[in-house]
C-alpha atoms as a PDB file:
ATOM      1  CA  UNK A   1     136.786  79.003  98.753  1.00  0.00           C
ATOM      2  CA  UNK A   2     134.510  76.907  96.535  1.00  0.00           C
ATOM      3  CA  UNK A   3     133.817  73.588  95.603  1.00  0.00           C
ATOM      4  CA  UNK A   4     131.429  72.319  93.121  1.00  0.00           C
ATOM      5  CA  UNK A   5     130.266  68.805  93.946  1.00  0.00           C
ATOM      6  CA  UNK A   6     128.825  66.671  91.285  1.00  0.00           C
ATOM      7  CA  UNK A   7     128.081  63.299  91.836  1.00  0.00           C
ATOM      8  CA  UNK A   8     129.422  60.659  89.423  1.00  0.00           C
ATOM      9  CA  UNK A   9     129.830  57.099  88.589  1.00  0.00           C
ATOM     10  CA  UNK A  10     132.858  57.592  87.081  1.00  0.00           C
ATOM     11  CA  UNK A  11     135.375  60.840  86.570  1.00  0.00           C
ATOM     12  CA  UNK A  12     138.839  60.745  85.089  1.00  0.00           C
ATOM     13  CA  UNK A  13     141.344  63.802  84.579  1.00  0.00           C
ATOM     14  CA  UNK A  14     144.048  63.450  82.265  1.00  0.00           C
ATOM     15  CA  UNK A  15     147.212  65.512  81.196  1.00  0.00           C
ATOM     16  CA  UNK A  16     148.895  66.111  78.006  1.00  0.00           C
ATOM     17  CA  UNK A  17     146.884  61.999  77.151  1.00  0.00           C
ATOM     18  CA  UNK A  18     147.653  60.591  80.704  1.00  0.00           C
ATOM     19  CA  UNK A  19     145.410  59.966  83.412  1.00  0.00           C
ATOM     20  CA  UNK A  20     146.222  61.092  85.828  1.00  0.00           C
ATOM     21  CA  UNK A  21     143.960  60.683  88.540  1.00  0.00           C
ATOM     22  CA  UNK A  22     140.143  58.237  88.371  1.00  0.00           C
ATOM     23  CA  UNK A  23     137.211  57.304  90.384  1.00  0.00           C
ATOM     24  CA  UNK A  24     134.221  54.786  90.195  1.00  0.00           C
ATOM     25  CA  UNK A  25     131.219  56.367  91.639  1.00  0.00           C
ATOM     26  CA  UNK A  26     131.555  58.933  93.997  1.00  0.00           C
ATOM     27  CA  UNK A  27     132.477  62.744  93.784  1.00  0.00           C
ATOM     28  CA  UNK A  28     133.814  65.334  91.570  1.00  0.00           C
ATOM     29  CA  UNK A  29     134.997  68.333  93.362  1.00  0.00           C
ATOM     30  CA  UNK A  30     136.304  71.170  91.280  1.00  0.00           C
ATOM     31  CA  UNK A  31     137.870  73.064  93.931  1.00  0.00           C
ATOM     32  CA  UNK A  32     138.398  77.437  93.721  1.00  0.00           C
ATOM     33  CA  UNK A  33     140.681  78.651  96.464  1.00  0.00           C
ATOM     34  CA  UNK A  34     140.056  82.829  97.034  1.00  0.00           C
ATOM     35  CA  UNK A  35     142.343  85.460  98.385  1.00  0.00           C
ATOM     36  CA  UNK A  36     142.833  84.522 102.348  1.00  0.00           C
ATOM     37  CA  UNK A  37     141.105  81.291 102.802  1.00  0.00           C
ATOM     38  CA  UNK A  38     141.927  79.879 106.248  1.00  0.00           C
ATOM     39  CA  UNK A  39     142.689  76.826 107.912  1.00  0.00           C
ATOM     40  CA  UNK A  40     139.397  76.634 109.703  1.00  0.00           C
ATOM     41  CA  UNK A  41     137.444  77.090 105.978  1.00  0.00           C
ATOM     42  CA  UNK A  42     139.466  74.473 104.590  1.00  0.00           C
ATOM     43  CA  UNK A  43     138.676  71.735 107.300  1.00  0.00           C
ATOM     44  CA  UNK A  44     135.163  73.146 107.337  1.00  0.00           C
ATOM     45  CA  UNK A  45     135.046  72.443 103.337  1.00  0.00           C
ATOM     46  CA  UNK A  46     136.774  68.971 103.468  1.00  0.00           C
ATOM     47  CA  UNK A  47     133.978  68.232 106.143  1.00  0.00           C
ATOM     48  CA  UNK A  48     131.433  69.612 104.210  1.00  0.00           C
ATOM     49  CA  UNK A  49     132.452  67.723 101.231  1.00  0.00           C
ATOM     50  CA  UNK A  50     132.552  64.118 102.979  1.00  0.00           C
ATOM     51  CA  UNK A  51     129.309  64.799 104.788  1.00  0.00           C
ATOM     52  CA  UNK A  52     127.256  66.285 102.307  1.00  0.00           C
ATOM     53  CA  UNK A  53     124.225  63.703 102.028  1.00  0.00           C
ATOM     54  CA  UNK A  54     123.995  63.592  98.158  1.00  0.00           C
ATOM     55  CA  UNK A  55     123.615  59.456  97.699  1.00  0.00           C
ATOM     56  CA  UNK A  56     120.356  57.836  97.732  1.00  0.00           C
ATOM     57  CA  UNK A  57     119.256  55.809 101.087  1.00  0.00           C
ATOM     58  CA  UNK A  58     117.260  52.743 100.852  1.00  0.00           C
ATOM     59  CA  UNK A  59     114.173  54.881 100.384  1.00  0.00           C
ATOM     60  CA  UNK A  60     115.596  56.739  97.731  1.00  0.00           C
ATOM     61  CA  UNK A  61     115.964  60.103  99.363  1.00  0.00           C
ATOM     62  CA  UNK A  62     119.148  62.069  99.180  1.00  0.00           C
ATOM     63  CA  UNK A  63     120.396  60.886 102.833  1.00  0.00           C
ATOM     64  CA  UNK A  64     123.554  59.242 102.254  1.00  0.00           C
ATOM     65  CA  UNK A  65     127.148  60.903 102.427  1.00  0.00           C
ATOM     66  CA  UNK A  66     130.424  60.011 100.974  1.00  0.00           C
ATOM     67  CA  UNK A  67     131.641  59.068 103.812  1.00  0.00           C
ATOM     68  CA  UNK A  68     128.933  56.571 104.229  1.00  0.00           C
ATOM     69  CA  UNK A  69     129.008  54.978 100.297  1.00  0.00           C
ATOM     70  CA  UNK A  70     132.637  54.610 101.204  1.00  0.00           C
ATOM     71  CA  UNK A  71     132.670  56.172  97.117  1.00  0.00           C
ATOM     72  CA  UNK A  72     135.798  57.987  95.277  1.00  0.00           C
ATOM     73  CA  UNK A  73     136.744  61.471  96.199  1.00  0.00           C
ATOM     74  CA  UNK A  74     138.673  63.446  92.728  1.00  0.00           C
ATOM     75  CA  UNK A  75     139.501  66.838  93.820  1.00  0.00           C
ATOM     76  CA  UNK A  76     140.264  69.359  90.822  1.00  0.00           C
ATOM     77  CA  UNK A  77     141.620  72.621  91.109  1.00  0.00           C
ATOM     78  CA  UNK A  78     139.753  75.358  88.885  1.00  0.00           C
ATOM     79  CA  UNK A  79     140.871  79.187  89.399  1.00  0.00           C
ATOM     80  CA  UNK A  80     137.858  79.868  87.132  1.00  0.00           C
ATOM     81  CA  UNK A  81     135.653  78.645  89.280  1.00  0.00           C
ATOM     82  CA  UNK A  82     136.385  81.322  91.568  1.00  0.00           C
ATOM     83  CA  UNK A  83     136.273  84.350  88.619  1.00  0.00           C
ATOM     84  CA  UNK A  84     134.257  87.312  89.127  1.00  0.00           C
ATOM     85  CA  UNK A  85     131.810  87.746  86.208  1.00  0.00           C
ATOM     86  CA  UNK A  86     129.411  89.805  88.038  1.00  0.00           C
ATOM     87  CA  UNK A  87     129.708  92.621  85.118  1.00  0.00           C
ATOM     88  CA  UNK A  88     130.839  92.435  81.236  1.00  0.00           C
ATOM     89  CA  UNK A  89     131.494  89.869  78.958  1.00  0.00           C
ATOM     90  CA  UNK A  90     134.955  88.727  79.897  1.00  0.00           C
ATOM     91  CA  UNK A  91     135.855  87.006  83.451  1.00  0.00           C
ATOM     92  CA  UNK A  92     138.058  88.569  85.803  1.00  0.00           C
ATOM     93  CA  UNK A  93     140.294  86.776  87.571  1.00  0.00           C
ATOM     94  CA  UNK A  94     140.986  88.945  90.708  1.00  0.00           C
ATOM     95  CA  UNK A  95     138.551  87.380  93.243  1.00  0.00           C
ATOM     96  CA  UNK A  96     140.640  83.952  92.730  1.00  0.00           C
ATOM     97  CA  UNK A  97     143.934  83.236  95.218  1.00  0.00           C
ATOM     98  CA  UNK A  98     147.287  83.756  93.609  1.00  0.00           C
ATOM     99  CA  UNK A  99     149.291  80.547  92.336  1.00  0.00           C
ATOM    100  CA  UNK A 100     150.898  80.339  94.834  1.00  0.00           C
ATOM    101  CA  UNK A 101     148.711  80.947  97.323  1.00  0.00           C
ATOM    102  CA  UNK A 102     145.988  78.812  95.886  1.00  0.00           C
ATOM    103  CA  UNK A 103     148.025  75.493  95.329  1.00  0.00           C
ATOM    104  CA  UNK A 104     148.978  75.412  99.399  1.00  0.00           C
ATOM    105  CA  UNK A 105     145.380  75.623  99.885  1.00  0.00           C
ATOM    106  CA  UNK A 106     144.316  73.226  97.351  1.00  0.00           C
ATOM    107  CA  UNK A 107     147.070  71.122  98.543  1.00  0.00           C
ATOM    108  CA  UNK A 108     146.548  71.223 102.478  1.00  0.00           C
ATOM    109  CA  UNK A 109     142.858  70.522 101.558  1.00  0.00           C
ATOM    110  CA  UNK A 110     143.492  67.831  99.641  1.00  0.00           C
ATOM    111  CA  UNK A 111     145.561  66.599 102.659  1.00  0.00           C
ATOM    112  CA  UNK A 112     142.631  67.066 104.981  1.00  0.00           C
ATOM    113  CA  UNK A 113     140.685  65.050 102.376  1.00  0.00           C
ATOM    114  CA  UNK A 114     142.960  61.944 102.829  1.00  0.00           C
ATOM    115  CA  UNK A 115     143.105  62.030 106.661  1.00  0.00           C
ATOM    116  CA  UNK A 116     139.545  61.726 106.472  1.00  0.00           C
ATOM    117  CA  UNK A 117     138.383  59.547 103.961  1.00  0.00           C
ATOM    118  CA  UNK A 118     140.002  56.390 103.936  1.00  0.00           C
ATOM    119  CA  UNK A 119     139.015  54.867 100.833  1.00  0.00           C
ATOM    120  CA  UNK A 120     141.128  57.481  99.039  1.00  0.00           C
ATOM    121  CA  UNK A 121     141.539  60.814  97.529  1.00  0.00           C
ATOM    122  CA  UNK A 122     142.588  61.069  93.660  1.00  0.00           C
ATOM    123  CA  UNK A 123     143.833  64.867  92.021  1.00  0.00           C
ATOM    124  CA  UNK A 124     144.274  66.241  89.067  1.00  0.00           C
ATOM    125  CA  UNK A 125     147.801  68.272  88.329  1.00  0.00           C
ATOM    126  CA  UNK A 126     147.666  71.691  89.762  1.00  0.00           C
ATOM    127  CA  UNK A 127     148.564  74.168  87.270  1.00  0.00           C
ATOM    128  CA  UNK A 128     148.136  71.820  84.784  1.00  0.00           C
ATOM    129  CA  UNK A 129     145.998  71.763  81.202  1.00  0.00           C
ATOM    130  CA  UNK A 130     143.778  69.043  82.663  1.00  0.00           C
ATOM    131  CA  UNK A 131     140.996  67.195  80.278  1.00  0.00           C
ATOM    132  CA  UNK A 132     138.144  66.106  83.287  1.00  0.00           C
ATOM    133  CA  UNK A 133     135.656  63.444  81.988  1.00  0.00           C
ATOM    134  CA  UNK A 134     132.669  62.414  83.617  1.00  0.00           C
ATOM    135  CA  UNK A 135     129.310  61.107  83.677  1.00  0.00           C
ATOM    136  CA  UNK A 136     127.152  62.643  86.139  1.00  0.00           C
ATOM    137  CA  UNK A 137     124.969  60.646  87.963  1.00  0.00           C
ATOM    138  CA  UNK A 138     121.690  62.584  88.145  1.00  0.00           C
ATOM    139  CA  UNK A 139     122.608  64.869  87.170  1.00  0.00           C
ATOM    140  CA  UNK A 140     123.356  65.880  90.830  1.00  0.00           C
ATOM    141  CA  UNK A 141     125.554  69.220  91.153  1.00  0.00           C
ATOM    142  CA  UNK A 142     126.184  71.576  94.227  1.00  0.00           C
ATOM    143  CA  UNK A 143     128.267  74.517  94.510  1.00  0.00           C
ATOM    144  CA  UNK A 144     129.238  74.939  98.323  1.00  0.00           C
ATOM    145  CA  UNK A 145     130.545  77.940 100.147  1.00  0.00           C
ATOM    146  CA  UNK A 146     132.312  76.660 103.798  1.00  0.00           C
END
């Protein structure tokens, strides 16, 4: 599993012209499931993805966490984001979970997601062609691994 975090003051995803899920400032997540990921990596991820301390404190240090900005969470499936392009000039695509596979891990983590972070969890449409806007705030961007 991997999600890359980018912190925003505003994201959006649409489908075929609809939005379909938003946030004010908070979190991107584009989220690649892989072959096997387990329940333990995907509560270790959602925690992981709450607590990481990406937000500016009073001093202006990265020391603040999602979970303490009370900010939007907008969690994005992307089987490219798991792609093996270690070699050649085309992506391969066998390093990412199946369909099926994948969306009951995306979904269960998105699940996790909302049972921790109160002030709410938006999506985009899994499977979906999905047009993601959004203006980084930094630009801050992390990939993490659970």
């Amino acid at each position: 599993m991997l999600v890359l975090i980018q912190r925003v003051s505003q994201a959006a995803v649409h489908v075929e012209g609809e939005a379909v899920g938003q946030i004010g400032p908070g979190l991107l997540a584009l989220v690649g499931m892989e072959p096997g990921d387990t329940e333990a990596q995907l509560q270790r991820m959602a925690e992981r993805v709450l607590g990481y301390r990406v937000f500016a404190d009073e001093a202006g240090k990265m020391n603040r966490s999602l979970r303490d900005t009370g900010g939007g969470l907008l969690l994005v499936s992307q089987f490219t984001l798991a792609a093996d392009t270690r070699s050649g000039m085309r992506p391969s695509f066998t390093s990412a979970a199946p369909p099926q596979e994948a969306e009951r891990g995306f979904n269960r983590f998105v699940g996790i997601c909302r049972e921790n972070h109160a002030p709410g969890v938006e999506t985009g449409r899994f499977g979906a062609h999905m047009v993601v806007s959004l203006v980084n705030d930094g630009p801050v961007t992390f990939l993490l691994r659970p």
